[in-house]
N, C-alpha and C. Protein backbone atom coordinates (compact mmCIF):
# COMPACT_ATOMS: atom_id res chain seq x y z
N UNK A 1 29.12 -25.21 23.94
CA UNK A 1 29.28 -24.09 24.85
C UNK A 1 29.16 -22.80 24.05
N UNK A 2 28.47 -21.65 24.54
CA UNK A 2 28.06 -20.31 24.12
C UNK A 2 28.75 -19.05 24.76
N UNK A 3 30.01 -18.43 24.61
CA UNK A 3 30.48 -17.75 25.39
C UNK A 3 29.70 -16.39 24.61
N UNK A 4 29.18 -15.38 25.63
CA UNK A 4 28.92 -13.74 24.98
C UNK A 4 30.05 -13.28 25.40
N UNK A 5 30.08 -11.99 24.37
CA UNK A 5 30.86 -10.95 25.09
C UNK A 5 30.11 -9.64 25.49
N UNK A 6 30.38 -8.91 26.63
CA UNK A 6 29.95 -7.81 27.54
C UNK A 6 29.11 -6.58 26.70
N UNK A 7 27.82 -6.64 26.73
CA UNK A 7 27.54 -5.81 25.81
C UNK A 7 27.57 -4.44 26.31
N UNK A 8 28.17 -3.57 25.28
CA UNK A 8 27.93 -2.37 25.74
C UNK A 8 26.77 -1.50 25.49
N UNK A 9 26.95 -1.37 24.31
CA UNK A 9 25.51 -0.77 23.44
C UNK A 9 25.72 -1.00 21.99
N UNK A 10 24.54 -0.59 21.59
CA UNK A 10 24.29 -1.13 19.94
C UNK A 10 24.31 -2.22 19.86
N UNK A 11 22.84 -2.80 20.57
CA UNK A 11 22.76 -4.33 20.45
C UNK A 11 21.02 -4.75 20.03
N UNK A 12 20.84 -5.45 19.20
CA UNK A 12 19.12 -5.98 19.00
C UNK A 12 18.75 -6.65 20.06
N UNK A 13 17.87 -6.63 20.21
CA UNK A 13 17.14 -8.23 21.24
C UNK A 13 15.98 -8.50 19.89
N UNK A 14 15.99 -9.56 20.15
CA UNK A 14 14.99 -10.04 18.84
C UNK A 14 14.91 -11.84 19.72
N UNK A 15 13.20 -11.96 19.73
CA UNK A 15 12.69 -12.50 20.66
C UNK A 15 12.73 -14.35 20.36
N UNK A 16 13.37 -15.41 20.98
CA UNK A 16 13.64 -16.52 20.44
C UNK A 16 12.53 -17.42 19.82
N UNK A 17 11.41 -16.73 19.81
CA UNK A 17 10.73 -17.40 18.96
C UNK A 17 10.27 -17.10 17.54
N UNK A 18 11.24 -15.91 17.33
CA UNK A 18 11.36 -15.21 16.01
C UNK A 18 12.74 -16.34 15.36
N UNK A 19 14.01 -16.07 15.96
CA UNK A 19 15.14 -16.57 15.47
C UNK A 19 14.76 -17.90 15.49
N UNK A 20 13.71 -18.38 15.99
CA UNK A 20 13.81 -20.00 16.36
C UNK A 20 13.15 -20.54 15.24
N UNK A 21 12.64 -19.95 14.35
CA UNK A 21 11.20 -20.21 13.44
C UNK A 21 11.73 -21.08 12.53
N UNK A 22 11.66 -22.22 12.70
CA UNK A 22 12.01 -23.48 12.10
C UNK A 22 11.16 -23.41 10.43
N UNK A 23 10.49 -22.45 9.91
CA UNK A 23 10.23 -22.38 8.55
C UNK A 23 10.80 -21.95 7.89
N UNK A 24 11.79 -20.87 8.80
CA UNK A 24 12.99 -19.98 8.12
C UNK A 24 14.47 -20.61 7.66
N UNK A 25 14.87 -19.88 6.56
CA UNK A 25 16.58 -20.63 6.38
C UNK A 25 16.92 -19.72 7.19
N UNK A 26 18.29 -20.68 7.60
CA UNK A 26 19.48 -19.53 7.92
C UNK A 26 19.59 -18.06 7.26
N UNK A 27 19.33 -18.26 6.13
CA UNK A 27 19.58 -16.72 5.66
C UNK A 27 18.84 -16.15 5.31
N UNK A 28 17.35 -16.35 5.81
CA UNK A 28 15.81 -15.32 5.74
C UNK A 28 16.55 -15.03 7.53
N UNK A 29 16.83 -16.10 8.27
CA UNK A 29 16.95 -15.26 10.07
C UNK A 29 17.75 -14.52 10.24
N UNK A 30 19.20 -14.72 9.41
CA UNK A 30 19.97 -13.60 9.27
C UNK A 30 19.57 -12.34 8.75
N UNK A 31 19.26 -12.11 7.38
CA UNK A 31 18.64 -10.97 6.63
C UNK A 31 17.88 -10.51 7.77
N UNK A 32 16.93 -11.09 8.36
CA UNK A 32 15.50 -10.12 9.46
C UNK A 32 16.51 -10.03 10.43
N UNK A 33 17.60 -10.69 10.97
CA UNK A 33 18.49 -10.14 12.16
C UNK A 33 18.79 -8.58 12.00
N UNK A 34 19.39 -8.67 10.68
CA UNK A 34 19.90 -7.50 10.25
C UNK A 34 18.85 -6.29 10.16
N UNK A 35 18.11 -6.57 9.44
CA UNK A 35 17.39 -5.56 9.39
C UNK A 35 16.47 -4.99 11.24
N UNK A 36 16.58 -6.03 11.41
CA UNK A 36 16.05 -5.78 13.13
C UNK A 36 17.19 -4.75 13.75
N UNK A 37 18.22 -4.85 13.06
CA UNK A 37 19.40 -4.01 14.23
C UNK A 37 18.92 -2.75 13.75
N UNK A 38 18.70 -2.49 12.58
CA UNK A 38 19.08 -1.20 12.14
C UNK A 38 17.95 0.01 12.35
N UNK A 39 17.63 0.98 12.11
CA UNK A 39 16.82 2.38 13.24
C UNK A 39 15.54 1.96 12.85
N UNK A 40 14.17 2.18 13.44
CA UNK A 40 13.04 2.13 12.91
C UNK A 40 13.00 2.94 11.50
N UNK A 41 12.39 3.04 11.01
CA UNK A 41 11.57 3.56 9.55
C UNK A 41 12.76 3.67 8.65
N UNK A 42 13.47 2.83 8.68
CA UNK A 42 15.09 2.81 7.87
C UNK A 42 14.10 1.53 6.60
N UNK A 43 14.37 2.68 5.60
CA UNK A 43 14.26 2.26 4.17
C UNK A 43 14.88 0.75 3.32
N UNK A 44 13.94 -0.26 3.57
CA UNK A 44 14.34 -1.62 2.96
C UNK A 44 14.95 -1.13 1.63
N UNK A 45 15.92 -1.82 0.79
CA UNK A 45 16.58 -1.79 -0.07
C UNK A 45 17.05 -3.18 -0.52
N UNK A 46 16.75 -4.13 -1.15
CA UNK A 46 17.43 -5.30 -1.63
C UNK A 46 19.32 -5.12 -2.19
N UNK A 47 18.54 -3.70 -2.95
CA UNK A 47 20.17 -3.25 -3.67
C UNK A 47 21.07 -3.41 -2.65
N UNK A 48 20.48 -2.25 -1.36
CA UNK A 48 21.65 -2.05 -0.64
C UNK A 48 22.00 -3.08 0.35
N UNK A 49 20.45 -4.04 1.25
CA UNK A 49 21.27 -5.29 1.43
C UNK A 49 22.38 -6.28 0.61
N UNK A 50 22.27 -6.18 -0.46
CA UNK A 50 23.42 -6.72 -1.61
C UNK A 50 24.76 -6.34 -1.46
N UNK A 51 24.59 -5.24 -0.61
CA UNK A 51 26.46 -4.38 -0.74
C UNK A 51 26.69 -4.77 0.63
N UNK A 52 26.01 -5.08 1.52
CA UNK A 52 26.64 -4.91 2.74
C UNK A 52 27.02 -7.10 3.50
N UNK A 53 26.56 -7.63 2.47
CA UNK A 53 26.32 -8.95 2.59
C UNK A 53 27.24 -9.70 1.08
N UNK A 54 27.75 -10.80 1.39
CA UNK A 54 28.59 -11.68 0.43
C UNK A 54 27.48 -12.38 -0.57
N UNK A 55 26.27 -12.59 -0.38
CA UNK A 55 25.09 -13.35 -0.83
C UNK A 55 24.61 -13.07 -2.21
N UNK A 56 24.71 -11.73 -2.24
CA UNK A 56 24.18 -10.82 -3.83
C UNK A 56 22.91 -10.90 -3.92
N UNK A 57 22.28 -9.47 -4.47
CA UNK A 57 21.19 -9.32 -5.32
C UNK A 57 20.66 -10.54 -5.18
N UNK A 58 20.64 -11.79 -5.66
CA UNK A 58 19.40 -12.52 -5.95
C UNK A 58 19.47 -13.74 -4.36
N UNK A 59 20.09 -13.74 -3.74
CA UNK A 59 20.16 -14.31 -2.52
C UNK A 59 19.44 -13.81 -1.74
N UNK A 60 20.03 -11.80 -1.71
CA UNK A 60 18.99 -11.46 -0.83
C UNK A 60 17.64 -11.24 -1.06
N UNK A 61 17.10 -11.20 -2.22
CA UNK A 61 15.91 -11.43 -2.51
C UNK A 61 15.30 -12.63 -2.39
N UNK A 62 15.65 -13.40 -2.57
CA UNK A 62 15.21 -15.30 -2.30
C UNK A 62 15.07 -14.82 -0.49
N UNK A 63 15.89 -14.17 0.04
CA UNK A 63 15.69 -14.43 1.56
C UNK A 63 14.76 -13.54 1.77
N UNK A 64 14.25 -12.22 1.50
CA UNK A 64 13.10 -11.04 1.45
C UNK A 64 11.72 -12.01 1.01
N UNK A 65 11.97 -13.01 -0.02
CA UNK A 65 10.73 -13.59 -0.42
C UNK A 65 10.29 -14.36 0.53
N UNK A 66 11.01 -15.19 1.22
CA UNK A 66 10.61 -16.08 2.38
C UNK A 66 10.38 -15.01 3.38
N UNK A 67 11.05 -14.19 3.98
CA UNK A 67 10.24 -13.62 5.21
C UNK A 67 9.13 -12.80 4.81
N UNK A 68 8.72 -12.46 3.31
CA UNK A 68 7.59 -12.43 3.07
C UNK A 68 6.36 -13.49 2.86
N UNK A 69 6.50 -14.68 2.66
CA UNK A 69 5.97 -15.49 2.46
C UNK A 69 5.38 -16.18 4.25
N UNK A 70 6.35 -15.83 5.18
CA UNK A 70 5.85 -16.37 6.79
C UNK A 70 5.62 -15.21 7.15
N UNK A 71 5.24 -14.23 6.48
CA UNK A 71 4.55 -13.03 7.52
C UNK A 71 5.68 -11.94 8.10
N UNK A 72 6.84 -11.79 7.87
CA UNK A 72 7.76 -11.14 8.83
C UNK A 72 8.06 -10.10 7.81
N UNK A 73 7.60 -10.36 6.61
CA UNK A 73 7.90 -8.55 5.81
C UNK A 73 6.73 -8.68 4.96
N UNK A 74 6.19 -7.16 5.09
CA UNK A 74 4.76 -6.68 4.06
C UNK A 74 5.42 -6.12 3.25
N UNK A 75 5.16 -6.42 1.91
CA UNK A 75 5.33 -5.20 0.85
C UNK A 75 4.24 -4.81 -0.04
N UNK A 76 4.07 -3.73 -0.25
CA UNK A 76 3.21 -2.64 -1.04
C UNK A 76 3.52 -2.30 -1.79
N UNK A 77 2.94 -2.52 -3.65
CA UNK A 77 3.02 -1.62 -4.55
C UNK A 77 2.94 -0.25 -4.23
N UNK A 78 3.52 0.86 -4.92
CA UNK A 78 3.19 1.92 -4.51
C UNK A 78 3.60 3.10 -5.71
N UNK A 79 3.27 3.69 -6.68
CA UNK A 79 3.50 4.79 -7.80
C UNK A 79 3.95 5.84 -7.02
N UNK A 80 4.91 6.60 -7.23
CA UNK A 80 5.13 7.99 -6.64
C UNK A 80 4.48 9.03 -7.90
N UNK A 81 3.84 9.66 -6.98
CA UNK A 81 2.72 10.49 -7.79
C UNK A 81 3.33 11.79 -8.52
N UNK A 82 4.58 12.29 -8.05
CA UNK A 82 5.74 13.17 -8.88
C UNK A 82 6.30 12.56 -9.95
N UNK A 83 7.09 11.54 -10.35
CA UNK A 83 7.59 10.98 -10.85
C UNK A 83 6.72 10.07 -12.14
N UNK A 84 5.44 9.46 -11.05
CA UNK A 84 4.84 7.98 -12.22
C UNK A 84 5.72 6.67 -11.51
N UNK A 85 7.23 7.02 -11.13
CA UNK A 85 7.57 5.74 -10.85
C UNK A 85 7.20 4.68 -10.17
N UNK A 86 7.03 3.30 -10.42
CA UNK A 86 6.56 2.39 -9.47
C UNK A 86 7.69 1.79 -8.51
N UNK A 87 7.08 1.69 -7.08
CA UNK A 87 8.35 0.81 -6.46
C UNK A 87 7.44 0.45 -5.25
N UNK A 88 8.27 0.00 -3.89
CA UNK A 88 7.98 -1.15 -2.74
C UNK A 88 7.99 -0.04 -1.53
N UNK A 89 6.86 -0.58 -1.15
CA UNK A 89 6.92 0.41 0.17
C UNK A 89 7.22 -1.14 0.82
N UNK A 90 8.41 -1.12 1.68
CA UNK A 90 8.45 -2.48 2.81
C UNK A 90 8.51 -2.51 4.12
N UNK A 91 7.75 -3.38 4.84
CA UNK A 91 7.52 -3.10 6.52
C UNK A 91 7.83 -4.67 6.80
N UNK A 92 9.32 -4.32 8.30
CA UNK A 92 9.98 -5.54 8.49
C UNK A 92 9.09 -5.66 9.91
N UNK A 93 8.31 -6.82 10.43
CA UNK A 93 8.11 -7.01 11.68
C UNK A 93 9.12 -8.02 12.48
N UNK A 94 9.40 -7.76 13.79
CA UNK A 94 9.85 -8.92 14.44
C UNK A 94 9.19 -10.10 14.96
N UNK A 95 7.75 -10.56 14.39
CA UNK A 95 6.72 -11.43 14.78
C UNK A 95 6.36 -11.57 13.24
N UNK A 96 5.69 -12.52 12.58
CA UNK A 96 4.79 -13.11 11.80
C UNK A 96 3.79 -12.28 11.81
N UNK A 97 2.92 -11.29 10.75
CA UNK A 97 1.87 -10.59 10.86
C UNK A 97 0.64 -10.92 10.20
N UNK A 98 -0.39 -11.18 10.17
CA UNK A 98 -1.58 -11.97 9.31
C UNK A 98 -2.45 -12.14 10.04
N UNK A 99 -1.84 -13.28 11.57
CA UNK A 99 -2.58 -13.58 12.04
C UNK A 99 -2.00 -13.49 13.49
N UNK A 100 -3.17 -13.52 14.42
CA UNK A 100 -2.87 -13.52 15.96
C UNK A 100 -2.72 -14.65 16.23
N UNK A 101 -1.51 -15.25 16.20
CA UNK A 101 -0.87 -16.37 17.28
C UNK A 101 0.27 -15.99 18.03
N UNK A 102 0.13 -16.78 19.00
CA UNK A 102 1.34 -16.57 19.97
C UNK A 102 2.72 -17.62 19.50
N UNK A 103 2.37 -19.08 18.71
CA UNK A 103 3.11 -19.62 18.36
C UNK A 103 3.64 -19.87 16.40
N UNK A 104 4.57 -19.19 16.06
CA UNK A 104 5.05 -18.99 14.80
C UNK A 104 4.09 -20.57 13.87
N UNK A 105 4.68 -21.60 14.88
CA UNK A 105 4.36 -23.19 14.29
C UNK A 105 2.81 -23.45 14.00
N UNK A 106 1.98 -22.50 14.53
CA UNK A 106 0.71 -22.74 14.52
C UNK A 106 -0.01 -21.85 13.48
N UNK A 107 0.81 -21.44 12.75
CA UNK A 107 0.32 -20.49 11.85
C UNK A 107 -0.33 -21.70 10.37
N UNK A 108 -1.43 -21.63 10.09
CA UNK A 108 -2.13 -22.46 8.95
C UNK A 108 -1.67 -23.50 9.01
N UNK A 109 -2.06 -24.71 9.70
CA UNK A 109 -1.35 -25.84 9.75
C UNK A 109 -2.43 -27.00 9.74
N UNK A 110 -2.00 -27.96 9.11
CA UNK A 110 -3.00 -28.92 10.21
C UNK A 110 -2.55 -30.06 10.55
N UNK A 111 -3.44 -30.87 11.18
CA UNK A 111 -2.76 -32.18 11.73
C UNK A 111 -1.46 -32.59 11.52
N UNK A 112 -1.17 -32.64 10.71
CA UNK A 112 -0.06 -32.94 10.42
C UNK A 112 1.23 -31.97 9.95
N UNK A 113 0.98 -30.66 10.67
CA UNK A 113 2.16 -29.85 10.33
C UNK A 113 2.00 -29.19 9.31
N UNK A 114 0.99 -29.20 8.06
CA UNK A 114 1.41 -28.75 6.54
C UNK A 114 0.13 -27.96 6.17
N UNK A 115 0.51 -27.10 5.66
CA UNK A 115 -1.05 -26.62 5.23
C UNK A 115 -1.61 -27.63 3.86
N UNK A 116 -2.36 -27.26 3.16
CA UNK A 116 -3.32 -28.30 2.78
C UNK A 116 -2.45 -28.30 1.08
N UNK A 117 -1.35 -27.44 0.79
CA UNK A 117 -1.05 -27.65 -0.23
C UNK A 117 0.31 -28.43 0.07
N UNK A 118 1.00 -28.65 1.23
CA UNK A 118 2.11 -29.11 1.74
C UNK A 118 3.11 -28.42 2.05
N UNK A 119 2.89 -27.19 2.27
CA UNK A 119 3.88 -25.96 2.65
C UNK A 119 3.35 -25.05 3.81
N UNK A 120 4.16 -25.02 4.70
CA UNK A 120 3.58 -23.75 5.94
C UNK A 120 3.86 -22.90 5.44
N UNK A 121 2.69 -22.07 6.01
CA UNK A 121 2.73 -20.67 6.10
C UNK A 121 1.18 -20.31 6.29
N UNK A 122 0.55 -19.27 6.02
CA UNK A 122 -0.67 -18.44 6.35
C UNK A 122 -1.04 -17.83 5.13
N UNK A 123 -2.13 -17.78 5.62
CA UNK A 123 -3.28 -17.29 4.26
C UNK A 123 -3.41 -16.16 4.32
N UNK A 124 -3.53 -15.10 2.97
CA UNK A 124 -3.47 -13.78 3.27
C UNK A 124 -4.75 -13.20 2.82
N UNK A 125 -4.65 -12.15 2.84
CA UNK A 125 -6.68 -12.05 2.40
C UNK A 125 -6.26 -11.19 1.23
N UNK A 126 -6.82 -11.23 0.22
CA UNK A 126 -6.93 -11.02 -1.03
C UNK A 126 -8.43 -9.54 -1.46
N UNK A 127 -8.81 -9.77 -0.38
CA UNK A 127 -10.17 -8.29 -1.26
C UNK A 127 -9.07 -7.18 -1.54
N UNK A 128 -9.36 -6.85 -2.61
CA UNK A 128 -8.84 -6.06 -3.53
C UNK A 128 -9.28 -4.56 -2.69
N UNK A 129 -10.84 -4.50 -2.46
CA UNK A 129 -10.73 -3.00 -2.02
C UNK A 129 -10.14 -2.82 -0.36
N UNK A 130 -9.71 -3.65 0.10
CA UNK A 130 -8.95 -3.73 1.61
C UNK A 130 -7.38 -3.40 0.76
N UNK A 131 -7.09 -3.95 -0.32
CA UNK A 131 -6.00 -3.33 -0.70
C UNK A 131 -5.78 -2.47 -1.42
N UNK A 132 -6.32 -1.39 -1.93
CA UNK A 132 -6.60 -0.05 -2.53
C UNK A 132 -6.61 0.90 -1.40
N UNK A 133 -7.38 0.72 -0.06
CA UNK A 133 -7.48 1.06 0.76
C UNK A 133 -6.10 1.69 1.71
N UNK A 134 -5.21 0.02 1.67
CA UNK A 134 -4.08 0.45 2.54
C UNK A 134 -2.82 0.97 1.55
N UNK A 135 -2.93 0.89 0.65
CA UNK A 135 -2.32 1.55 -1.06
C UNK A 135 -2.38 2.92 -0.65
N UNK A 136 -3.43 3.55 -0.46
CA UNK A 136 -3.95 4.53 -0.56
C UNK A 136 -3.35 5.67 1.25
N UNK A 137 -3.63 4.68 2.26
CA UNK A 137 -3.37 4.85 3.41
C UNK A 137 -1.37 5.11 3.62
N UNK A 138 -0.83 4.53 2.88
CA UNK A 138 0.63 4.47 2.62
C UNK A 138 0.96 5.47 1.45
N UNK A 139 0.35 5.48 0.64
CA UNK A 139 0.63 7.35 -0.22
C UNK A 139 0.74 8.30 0.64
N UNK A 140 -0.25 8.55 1.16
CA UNK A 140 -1.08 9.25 2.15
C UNK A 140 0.53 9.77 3.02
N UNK A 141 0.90 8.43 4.13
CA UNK A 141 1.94 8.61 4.70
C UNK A 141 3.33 8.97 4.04
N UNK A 142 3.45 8.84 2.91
CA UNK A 142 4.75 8.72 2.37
C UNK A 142 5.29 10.30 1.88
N UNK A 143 3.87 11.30 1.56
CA UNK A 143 3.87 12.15 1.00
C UNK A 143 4.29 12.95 2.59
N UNK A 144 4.41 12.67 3.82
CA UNK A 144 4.76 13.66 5.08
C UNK A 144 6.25 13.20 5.57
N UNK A 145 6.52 12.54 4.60
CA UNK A 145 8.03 11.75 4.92
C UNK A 145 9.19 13.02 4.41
N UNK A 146 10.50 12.84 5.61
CA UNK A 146 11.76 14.08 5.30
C UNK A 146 11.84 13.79 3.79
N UNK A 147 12.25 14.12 3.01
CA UNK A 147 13.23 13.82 1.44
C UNK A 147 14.25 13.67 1.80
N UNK A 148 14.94 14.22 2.60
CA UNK A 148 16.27 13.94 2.73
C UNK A 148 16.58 12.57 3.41
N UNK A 149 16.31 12.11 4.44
CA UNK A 149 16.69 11.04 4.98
C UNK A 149 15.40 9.58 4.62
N UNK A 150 14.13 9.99 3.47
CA UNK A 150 13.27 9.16 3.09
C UNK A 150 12.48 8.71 4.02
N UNK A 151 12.24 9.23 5.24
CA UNK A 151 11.48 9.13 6.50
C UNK A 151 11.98 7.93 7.79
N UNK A 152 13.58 7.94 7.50
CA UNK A 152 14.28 6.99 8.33
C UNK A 152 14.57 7.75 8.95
N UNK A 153 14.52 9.09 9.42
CA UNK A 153 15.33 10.00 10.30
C UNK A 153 16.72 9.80 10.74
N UNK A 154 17.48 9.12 10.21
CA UNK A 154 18.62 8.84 9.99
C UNK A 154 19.44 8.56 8.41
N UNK A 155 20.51 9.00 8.55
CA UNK A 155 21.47 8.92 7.29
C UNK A 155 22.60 7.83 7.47
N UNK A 156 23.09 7.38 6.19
CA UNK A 156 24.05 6.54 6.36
C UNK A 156 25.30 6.75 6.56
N UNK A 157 26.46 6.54 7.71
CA UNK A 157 27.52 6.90 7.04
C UNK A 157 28.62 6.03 7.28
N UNK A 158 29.49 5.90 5.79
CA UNK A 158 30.16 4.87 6.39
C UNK A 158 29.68 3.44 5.95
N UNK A 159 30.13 2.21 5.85
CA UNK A 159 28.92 1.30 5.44
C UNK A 159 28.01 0.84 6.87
N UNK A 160 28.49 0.68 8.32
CA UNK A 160 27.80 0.21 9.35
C UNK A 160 27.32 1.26 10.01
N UNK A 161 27.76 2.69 10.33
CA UNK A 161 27.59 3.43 11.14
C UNK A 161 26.34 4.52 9.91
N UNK A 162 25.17 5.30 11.64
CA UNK A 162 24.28 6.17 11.05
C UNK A 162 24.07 7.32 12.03
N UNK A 163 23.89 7.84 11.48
CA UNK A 163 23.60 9.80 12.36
C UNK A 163 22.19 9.79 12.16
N UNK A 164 21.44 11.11 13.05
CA UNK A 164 20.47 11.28 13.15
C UNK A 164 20.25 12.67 12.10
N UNK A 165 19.21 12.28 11.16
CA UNK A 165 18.78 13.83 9.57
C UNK A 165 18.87 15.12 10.39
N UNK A 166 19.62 15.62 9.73
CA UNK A 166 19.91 16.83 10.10
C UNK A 166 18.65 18.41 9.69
N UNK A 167 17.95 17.60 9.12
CA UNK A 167 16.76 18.21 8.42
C UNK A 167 15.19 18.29 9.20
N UNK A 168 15.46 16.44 9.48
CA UNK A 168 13.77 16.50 10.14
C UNK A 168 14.18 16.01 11.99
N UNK A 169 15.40 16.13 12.01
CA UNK A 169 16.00 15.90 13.85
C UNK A 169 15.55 14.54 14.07
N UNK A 170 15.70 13.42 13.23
CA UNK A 170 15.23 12.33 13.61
C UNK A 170 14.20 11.73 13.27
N UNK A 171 12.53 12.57 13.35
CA UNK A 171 11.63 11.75 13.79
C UNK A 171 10.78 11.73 12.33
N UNK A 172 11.80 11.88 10.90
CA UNK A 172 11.35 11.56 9.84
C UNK A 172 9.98 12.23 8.78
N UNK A 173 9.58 12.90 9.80
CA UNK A 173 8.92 13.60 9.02
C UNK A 173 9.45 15.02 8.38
N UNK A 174 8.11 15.58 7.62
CA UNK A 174 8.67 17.35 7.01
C UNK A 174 8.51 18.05 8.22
């Protein structure tokens, strides 16, 4: 038996054939739960999933690697061109992204359930200048992003609760 309680607000919907994705652990569906609740363009952080979860640093990364590995998070090298520093531009979807299916299970499979090395998942395309391209397309964007709130248009406060940047009114840009 499943009792809810009365929702008021501040609630995800996240679609049952996402949570249902039988390739996922428990704690790649949790981690993407989480990150599904929280505002659009809100800045992935491994660090800071680490503080807000019992799992640590290398748990939540083992769980970031799998929902990267079925399609449900892109990440991008990316140099900040002030600095030199290198780091992750990351994009969480609530669907599998690669390929157009309607069913998670049908993603690179064959007859028998497995792709051809014995592991599901999907093939990603590899041309190098398709990825210079979207490298390039994500600088591009990153450089019109607030500084202050890192183009989440929201701030943290508190460890669960967030306000709207008081700088760019939300919608993350300068």
């Amino acid at each position: 038996m499943i009792i809810r309680s009365k929702r008021r607000d501040r609630f995800v919907v996240i679609g049952n054939e996402t949570i249902r994705d039988r390739r996922l652990s428990y704690k790649a569906r949790g981690i993407l739960a989480y990150l599904l609740s929280l505002p659009d363009n809100w800045s992935i952080s491994s660090q800071y999933l680490a503080t807000v979860a019992p799992d640590g640093r290398d748990g939540v990364r083992t769980g970031l690697q799998e929902l990267e590995q079925y399609g449900y998070l892109v990440r991008e090298r990316i140099q900040n061109q002030e600095t030199g520093r290198w780091g992750w531009y990351q994009v969480i979807y609530d669907r599998p992204c690669g390929k157009d299916v309607d069913n998670p299970d049908e993603l690179s499979t064959t007859e028998n359930g497995l792709s051809d090395d014995g592991k599901s998942g999907f093939l990603r395309k590899t041309d190098k200048e398709e990825t210079k391209k979207r490298i390039s397309t994500v600088t591009h964007y990153l450089e019109k992003l607030c500084t202050a709130c890192s183009g989440n248009g929201y701030s943290l406060v508190g460890v669960d609760e967030v306000e709207r940047c008081l700088f760019c009114d939300g919608d993350g840009t300068r």
